[in-house]
Protein backbone atom coordinates (compact mmCIF):
# COMPACT_ATOMS: atom_id res chain seq x y z
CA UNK A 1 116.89 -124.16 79.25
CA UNK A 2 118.92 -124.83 82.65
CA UNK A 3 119.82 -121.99 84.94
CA UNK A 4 122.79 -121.94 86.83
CA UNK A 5 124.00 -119.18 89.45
CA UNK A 6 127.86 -119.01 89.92
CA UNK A 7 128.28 -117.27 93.30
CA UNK A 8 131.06 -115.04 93.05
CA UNK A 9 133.44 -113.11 95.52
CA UNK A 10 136.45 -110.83 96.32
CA UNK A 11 139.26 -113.35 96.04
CA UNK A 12 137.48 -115.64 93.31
CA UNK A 13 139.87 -118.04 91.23
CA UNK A 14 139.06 -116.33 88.18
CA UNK A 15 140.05 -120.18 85.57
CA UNK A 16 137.65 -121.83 88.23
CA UNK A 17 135.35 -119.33 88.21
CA UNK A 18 135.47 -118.01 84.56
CA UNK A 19 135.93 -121.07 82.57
CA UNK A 20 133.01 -123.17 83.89
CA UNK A 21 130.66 -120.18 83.27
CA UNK A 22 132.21 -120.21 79.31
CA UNK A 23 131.65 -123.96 79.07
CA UNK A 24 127.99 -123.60 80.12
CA UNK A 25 127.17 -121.01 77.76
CA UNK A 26 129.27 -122.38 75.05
CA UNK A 27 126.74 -125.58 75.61
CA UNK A 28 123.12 -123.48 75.47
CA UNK A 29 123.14 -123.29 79.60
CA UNK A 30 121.54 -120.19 80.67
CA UNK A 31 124.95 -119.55 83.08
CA UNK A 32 125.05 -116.17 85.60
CA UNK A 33 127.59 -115.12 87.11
CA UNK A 34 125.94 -113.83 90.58
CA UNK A 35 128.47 -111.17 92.91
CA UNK A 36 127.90 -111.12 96.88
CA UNK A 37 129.69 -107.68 97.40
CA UNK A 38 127.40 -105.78 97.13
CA UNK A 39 128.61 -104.14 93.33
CA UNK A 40 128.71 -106.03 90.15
CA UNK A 41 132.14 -106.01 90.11
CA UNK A 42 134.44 -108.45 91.82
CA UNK A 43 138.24 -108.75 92.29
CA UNK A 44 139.71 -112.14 91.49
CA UNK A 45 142.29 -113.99 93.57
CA UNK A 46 145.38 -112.21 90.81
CA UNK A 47 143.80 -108.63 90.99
CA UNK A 48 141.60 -109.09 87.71
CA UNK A 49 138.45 -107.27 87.65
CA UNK A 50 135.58 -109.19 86.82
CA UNK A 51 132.00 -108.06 86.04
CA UNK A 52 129.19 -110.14 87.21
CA UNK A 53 126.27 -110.23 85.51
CA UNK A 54 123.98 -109.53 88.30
CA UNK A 55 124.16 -109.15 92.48
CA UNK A 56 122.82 -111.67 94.92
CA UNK A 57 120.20 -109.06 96.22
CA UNK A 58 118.94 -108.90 92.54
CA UNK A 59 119.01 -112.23 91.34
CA UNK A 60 116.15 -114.26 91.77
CA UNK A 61 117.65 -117.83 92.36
CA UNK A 62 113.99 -119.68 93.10
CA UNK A 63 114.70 -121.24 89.33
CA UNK A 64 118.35 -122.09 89.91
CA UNK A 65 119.13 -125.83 88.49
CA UNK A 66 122.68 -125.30 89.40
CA UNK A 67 124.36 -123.33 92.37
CA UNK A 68 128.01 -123.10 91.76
CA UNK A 69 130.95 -122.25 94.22
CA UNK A 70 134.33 -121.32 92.49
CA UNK A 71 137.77 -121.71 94.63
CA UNK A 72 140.20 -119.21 95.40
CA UNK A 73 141.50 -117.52 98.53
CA UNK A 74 139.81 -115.40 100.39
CA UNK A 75 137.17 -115.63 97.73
CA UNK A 76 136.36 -119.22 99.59
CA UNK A 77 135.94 -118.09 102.83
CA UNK A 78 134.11 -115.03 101.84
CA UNK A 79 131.55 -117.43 100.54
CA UNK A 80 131.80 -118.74 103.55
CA UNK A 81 131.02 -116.13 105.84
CA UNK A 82 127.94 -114.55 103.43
CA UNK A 83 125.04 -115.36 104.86
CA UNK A 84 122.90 -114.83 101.54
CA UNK A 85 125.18 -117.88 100.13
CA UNK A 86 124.39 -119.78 103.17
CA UNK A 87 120.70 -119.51 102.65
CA UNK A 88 120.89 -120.48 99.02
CA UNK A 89 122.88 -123.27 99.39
CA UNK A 90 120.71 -125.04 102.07
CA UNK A 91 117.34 -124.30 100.33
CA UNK A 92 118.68 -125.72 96.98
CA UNK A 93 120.04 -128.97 98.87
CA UNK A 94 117.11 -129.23 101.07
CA UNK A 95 114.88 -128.87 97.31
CA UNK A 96 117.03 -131.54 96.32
CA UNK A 97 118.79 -129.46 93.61
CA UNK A 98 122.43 -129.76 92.24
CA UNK A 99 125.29 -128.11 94.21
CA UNK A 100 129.16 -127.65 92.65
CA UNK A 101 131.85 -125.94 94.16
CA UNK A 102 135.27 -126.38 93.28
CA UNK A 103 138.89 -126.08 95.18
CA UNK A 104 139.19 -124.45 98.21
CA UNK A 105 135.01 -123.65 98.01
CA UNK A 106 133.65 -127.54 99.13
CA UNK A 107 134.73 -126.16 102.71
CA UNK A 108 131.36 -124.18 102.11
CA UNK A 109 129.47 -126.95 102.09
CA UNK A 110 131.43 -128.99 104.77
CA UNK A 111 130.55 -125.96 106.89
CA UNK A 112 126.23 -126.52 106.46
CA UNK A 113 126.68 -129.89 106.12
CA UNK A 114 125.86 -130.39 102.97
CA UNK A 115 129.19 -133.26 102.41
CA UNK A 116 127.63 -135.61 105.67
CA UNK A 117 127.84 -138.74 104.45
CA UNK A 118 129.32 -138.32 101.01
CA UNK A 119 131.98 -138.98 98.75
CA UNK A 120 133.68 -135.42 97.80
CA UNK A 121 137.20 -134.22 96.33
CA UNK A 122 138.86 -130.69 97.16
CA UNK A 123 142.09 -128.80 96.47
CA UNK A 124 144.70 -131.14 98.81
CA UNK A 125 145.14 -129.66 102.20
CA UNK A 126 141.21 -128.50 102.33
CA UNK A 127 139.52 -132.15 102.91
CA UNK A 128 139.61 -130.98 106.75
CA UNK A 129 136.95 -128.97 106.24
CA UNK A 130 134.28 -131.11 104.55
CA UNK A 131 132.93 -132.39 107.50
CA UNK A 132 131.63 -136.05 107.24
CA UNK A 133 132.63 -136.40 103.38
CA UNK A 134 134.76 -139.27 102.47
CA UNK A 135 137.61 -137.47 100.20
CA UNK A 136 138.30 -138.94 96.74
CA UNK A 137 141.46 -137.04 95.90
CA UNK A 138 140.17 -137.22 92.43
CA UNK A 139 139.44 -134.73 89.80
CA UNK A 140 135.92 -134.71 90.38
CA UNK A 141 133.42 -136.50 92.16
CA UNK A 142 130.27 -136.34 91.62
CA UNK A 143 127.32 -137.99 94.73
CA UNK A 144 124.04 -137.51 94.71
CA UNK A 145 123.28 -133.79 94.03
CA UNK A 146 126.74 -132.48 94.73
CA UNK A 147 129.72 -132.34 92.05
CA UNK A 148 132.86 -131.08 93.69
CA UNK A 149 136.52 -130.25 91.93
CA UNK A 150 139.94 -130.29 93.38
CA UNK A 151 141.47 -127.18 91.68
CA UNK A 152 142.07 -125.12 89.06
CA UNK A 153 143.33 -128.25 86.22
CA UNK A 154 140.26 -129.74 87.37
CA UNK A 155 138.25 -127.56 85.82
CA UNK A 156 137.53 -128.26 82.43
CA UNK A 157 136.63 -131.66 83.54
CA UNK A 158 134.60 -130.66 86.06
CA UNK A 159 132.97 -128.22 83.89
CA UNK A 160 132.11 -130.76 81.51
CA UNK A 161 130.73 -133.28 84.23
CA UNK A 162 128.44 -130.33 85.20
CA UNK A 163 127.07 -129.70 81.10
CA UNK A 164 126.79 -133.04 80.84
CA UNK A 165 124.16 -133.19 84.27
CA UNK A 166 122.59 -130.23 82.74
CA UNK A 167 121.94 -131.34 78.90
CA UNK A 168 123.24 -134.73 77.73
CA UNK A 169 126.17 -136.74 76.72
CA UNK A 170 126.52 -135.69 73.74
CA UNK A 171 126.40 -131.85 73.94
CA UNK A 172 129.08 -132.68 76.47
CA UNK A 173 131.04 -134.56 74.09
CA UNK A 174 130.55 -132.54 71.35
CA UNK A 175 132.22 -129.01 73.49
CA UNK A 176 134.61 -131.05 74.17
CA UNK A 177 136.04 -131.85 70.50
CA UNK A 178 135.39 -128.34 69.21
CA UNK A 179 137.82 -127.13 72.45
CA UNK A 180 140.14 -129.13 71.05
CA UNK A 181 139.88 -131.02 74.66
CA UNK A 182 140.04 -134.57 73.55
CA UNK A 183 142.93 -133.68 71.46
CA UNK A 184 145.04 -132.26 74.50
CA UNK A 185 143.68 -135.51 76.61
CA UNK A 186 145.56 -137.96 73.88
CA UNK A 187 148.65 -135.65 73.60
CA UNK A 188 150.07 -136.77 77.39
């Protein structure tokens, strides 16, 4: 079974955050939600307390498939400036593992250098901040071993995308018919 850590922070976009987490499970994806404050407990970006399911001290990420960065503001930046984050993120690039973040959060991986050279999509206003990345403006973009999202509608999609890496097309598929997602997609 994939394992995926979902770092999360003070100031977390809780749909961006929440949502891909619920996807992952819903599709057999052994999904954690991982809090760098120190507590289990985080405050989202719209004052919602969320529980995490473990803290970056405890969790044991040598196994990760999947790091994940949700959105939000200041939960971004407080990604950001944690150097525990930092660390993870370069050893599971320089491993050659998969990277997502989402939003507001790709300016976490502008920041290490992670984007250098790569196509990459972020919540408008943020693509100053992924150094060397050549910004879609899509949904999501997927290069290499990096998936980035450009907000909070993107995240279904992008959640999807990121099942899809982790089991096949048709688990993918199949979530998305029994969330009634294809049906909203034909509806516009």
């Amino acid at each position: 079974m994939a394992k995926v850590y979902e770092f999360m922070a003070n100031g977390t976009e809780e749909i961006e955050a929440l949502t891909v987490i619920d996807v992952l499970r819903r599709g057999g994806v052994d999904a954690r939600m991982v809090s760098i404050t120190g507590s289990e407990y985080i405050e989202s970006s719209h004052g919602i307390v969320i529980k995490c399911d473990t803290t970056i001290e405890q969790a044991d990420l040598s196994d990760a498939d999947f790091l994940l960065l949700p959105g939000g503001l200041p939960g971004s930046t407080n990604l950001l400036e944690h150097e525990g984050v930092r660390e993870a993120l370069m050893k599971q690039a320089a491993d050659g593992k998969r990277i997502g973040a989402i939003c507001a959060a790709p300016m976490v991986l502008g920041d290490l250098g992670l984007l250098s050279g790569k196509r990459a999509t972020c919540y408008p206003g943020f693509e100053k901040y992924m150094d060397g990345a050549e910004y879609t403006q899509d949904i999501f973009t997927v290069d290499g071993n990096i998936i980035t999202g450009c907000g909070p509608a993107a995240t279904l999609p992008y959640s999807y995308a990121i099942l899809e890496m982790l089991t096949d097309k048709d688990t993918a598929e199949g979530l998305k018919e029994g969330m009634m997602f294809n049906r909203l997609m034909q509806a516009r």
